[in-house]
Protein backbone atom coordinates (compact mmCIF):
# COMPACT_ATOMS: atom_id res chain seq x y z
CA UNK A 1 -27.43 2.36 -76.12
CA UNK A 2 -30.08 4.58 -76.87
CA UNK A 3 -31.90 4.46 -79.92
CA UNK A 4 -31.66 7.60 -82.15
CA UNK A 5 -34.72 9.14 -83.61
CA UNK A 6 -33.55 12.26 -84.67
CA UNK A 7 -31.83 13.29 -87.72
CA UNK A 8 -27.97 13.29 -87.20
CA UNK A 9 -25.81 11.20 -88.89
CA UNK A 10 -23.22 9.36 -87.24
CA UNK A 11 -20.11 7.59 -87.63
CA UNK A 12 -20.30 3.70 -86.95
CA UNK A 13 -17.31 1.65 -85.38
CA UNK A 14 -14.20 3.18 -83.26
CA UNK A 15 -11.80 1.25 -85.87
CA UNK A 16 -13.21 3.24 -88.94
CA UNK A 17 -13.41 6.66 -86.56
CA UNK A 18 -9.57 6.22 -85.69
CA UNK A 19 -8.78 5.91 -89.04
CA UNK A 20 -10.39 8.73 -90.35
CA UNK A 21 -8.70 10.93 -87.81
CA UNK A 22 -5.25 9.20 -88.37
CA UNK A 23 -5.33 10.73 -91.27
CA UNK A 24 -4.84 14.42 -90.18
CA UNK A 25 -1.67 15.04 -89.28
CA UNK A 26 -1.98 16.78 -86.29
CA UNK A 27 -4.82 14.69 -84.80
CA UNK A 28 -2.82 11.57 -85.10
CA UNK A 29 -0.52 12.61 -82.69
CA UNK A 30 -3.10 12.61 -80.03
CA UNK A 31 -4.21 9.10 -80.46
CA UNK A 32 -3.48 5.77 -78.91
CA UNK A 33 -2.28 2.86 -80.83
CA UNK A 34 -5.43 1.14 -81.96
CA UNK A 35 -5.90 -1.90 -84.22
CA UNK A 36 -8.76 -4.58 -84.93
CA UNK A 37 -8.59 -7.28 -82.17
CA UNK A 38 -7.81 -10.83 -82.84
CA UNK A 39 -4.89 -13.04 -81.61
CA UNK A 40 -2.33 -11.21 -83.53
CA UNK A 41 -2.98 -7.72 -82.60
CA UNK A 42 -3.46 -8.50 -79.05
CA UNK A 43 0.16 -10.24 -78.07
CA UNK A 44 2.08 -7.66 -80.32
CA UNK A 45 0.34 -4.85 -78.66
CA UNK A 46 0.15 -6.63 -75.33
CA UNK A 47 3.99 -7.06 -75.35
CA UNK A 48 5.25 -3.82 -76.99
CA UNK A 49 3.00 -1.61 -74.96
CA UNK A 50 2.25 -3.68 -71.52
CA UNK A 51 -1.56 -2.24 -70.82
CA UNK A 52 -3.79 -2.60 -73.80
CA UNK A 53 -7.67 -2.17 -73.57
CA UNK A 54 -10.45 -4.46 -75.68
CA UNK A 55 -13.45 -2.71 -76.42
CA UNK A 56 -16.41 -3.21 -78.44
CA UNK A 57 -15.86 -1.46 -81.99
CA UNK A 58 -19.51 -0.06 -81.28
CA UNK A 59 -20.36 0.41 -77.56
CA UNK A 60 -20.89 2.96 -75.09
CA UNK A 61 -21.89 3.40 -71.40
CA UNK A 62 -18.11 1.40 -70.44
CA UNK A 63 -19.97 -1.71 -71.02
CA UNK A 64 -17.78 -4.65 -72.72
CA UNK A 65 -14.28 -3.43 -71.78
CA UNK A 66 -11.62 -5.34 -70.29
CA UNK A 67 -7.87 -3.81 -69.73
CA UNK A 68 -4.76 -6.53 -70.23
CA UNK A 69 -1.76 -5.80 -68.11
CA UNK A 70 1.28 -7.90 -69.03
CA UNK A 71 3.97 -8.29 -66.36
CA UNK A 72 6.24 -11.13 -65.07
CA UNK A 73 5.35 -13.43 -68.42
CA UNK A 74 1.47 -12.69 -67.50
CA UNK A 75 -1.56 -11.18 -68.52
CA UNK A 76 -3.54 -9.93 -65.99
CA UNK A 77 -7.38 -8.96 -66.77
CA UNK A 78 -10.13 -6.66 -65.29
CA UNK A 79 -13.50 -5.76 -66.88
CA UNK A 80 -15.16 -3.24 -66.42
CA UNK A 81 -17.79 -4.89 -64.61
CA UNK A 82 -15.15 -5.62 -62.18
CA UNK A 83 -14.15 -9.11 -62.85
CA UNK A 84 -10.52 -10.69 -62.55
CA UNK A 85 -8.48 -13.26 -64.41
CA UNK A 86 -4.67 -13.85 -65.06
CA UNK A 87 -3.45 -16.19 -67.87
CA UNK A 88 0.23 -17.59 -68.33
CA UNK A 89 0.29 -17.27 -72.28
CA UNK A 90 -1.83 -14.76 -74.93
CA UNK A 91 -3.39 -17.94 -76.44
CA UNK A 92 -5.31 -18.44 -73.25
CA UNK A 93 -6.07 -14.90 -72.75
CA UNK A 94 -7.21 -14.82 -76.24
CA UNK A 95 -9.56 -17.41 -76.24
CA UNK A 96 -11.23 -16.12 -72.88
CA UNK A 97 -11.97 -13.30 -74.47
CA UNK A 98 -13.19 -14.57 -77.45
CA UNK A 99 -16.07 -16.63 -74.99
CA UNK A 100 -16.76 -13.20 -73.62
CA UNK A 101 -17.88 -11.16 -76.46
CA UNK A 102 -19.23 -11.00 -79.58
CA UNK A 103 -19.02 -8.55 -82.61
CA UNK A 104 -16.16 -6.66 -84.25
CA UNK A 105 -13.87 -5.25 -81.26
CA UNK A 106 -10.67 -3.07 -80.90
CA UNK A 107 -7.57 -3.57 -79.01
CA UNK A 108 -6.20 -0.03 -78.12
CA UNK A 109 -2.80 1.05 -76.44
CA UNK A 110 -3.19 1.69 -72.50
CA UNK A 111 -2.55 5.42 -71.60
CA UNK A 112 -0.98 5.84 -68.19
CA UNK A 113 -3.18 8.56 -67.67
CA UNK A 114 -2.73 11.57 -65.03
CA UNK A 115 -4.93 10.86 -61.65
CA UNK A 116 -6.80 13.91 -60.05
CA UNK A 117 -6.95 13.14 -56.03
CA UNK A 118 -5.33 9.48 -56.54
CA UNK A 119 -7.98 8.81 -59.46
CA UNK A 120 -8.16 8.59 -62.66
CA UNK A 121 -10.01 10.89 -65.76
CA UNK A 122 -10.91 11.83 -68.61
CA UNK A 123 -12.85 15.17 -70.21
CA UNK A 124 -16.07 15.32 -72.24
CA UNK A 125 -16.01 17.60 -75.29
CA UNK A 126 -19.36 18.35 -76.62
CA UNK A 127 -19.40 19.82 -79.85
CA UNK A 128 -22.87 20.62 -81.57
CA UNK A 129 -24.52 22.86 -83.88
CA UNK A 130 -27.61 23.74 -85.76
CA UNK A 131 -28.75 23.22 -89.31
CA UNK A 132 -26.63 25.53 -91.54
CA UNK A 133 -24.84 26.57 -88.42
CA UNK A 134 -21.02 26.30 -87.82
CA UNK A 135 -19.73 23.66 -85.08
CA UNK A 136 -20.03 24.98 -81.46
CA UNK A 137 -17.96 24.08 -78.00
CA UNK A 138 -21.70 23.58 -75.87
CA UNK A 139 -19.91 22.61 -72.89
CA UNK A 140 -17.17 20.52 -71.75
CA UNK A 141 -16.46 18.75 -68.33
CA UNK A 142 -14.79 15.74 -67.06
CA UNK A 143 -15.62 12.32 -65.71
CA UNK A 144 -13.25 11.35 -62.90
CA UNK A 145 -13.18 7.62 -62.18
CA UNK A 146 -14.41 5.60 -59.08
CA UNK A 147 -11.39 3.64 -57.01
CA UNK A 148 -11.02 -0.06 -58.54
CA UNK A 149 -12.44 0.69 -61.84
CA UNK A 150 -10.72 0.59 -65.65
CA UNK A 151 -13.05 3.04 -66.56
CA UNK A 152 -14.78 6.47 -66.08
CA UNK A 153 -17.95 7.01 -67.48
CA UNK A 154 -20.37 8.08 -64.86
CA UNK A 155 -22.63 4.79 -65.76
CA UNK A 156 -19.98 3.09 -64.17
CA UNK A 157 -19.59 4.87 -61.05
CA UNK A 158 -17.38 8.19 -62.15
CA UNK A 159 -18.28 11.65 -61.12
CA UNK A 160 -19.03 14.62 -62.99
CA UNK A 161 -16.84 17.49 -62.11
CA UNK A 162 -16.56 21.11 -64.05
CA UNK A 163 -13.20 21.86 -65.66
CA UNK A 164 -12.46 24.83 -62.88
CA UNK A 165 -12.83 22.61 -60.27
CA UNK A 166 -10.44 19.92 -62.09
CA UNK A 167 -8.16 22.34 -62.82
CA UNK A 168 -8.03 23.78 -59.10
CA UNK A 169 -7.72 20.09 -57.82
CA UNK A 170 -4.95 19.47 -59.85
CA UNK A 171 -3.32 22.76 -58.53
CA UNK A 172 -2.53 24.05 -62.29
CA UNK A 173 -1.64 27.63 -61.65
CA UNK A 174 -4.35 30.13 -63.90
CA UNK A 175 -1.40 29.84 -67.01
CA UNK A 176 -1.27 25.81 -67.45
CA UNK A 177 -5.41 26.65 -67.08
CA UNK A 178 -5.63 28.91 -69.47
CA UNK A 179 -3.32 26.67 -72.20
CA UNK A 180 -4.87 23.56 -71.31
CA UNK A 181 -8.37 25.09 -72.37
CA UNK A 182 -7.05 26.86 -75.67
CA UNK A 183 -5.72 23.10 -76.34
CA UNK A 184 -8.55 21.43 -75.48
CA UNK A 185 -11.16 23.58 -77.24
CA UNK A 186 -8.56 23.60 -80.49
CA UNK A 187 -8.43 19.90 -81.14
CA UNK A 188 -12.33 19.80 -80.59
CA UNK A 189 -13.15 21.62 -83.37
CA UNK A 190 -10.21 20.44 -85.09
CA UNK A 191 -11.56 16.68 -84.75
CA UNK A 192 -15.36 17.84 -85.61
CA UNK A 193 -14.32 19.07 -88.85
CA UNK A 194 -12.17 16.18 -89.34
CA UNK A 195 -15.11 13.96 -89.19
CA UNK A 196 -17.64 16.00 -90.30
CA UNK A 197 -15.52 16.26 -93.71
CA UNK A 198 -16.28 12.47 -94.33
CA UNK A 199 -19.58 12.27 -93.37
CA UNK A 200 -22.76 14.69 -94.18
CA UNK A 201 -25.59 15.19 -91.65
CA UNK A 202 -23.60 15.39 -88.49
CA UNK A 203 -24.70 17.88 -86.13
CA UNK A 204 -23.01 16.40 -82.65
CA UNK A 205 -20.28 14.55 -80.94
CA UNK A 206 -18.92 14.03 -77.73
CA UNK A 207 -15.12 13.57 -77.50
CA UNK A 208 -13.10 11.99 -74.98
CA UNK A 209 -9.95 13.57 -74.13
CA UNK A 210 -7.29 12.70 -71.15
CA UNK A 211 -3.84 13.56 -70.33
CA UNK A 212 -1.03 11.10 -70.49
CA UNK A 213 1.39 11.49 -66.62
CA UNK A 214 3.89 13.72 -68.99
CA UNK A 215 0.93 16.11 -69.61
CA UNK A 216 0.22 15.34 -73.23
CA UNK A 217 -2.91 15.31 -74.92
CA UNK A 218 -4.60 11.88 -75.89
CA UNK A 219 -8.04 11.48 -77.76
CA UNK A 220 -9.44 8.12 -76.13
CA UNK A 221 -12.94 8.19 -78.02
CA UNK A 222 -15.49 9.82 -80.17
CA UNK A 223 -19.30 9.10 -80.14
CA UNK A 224 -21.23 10.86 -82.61
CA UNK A 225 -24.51 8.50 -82.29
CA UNK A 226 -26.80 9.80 -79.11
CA UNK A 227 -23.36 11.52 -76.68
CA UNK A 228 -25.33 11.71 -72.84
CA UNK A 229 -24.90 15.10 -71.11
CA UNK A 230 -27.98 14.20 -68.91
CA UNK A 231 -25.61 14.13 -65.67
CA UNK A 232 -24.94 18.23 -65.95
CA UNK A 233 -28.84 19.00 -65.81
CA UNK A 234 -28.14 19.27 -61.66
CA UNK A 235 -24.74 20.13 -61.98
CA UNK A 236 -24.46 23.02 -64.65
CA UNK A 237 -28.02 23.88 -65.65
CA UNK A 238 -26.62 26.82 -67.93
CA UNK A 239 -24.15 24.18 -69.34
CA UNK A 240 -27.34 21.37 -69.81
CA UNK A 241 -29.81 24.20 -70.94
CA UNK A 242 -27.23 24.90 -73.74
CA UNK A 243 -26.44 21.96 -74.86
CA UNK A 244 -30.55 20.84 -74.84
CA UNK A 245 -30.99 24.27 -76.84
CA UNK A 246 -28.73 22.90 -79.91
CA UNK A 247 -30.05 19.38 -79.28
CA UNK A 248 -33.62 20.17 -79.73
CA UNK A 249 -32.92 22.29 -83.01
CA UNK A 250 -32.43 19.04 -84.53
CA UNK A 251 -35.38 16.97 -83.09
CA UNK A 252 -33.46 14.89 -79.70
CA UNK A 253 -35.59 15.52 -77.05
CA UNK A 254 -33.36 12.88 -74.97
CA UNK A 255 -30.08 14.15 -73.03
């Protein structure tokens, strides 16, 4: 994680960022089932919802996560460094992962989440703006996963793609484009004035939206504390060269 020299507050701990948003009525459609992990939380979730994710409360790069799949009486496990391991009962799950981690961690609903070309992704909101400016859509793209993995951050293999070309690979005709966008760019000022509201000094976040296989809008993840858009510098210099514009205005010199 990059260390943040600049001034722009941020909010600490996906737990406490799901919460506030929960609490709009609107945005808490949107958002997966997310609790605190311990034993509890982890075989109630595990068996109402069959996929559930563990993930650091604060984390970022993909680093730390491991997806649960319960079938046939068992839990089977992948990180997202790529190991494997299947367990016959939650207590034995549980206390593998409790060897494998430390700090406060979340357990969040798995979204069966639409594929693009047999894979898997997500989109990248990033909302910024200047001091005594209003909140601003910079630039939004997505991050389509790499074969094998639970994740799709491009620090973990995925691949930066603009929203055209997702849309055209998905082969949304110019009318599902056009309301997906006017969604999308809705709920991401929505959620930045959500959060904003209950904390002073924030100037950026990134958001990470997907789409559920029926088409519906999820919110996976927000990261308010140092959101990368590094990877667009050779693949939408307009896009990086705004986003750097509205950075810089508040002292990050870092993508």
């Amino acid at each position: 994680m990059s260390d943040k020299k600049y001034r722009s507050s941020w909010l600490a701990g996906k737990l406490r960022v799901h919460r506030y948003l929960a609490e709009d009525a609107k945005v808490r459609k949107w958002l997966p089932r997310t609790s605190a992990f311990n034993k509890t939380n982890l075989t109630r979730m595990a068996q109402k919802h069959g996929t559930v994710y563990v993930k650091p409360d604060i984390g970022s790069l993909g680093l730390g996560i491991y997806r649960v799949r319960r079938a046939s009486g068992r839990y089977r496990l992948r990180s997202s460094g790529g190991q494997t391991a299947a367990f016959a009962d939650p207590d034995a799950l549980y206390r593998y992962l409790r060897r494998r981690g430390s700090g406060r961690r979340i357990v969040q609903q798995g979204i069966a989440l639409e594929k693009v070309n047999g894979r898997t992704y997500d989109i990248r909101s990033m909302m910024q703006r200047k001091r005594g400016g209003p909140w601003t859509l910079t630039g939004i793209f997505a991050k389509v996963g790499k074969p094998g993995r639970i994740v799709n951050n491009y620090a973990r293999g995925g691949r930066i793609v603009l929203l055209n070309r997702l849309f055209r690979d998905l082969g949304l005709p110019r009318s599902r484009r056009r309301k997906r966008l006017a969604q999308l760019t809705g709920a991401s000022y929505r959620i930045a004035r959500v959060l904003s509201a209950r904390k002073a000094g924030m100037y950026e976040m990134g958001i990470d939206f997907a789409y559920d296989r029926g088409g519906r809008l999820r919110v996976l993840e927000v990261n308010s504390r140092h959101p990368q858009f590094y990877p667009l510098k050779n693949i939408s210099p307009s896009m990086y060269d705004r986003m750097m514009r509205y950075a810089r205005s508040i002292g990050r010199t870092n993508p």
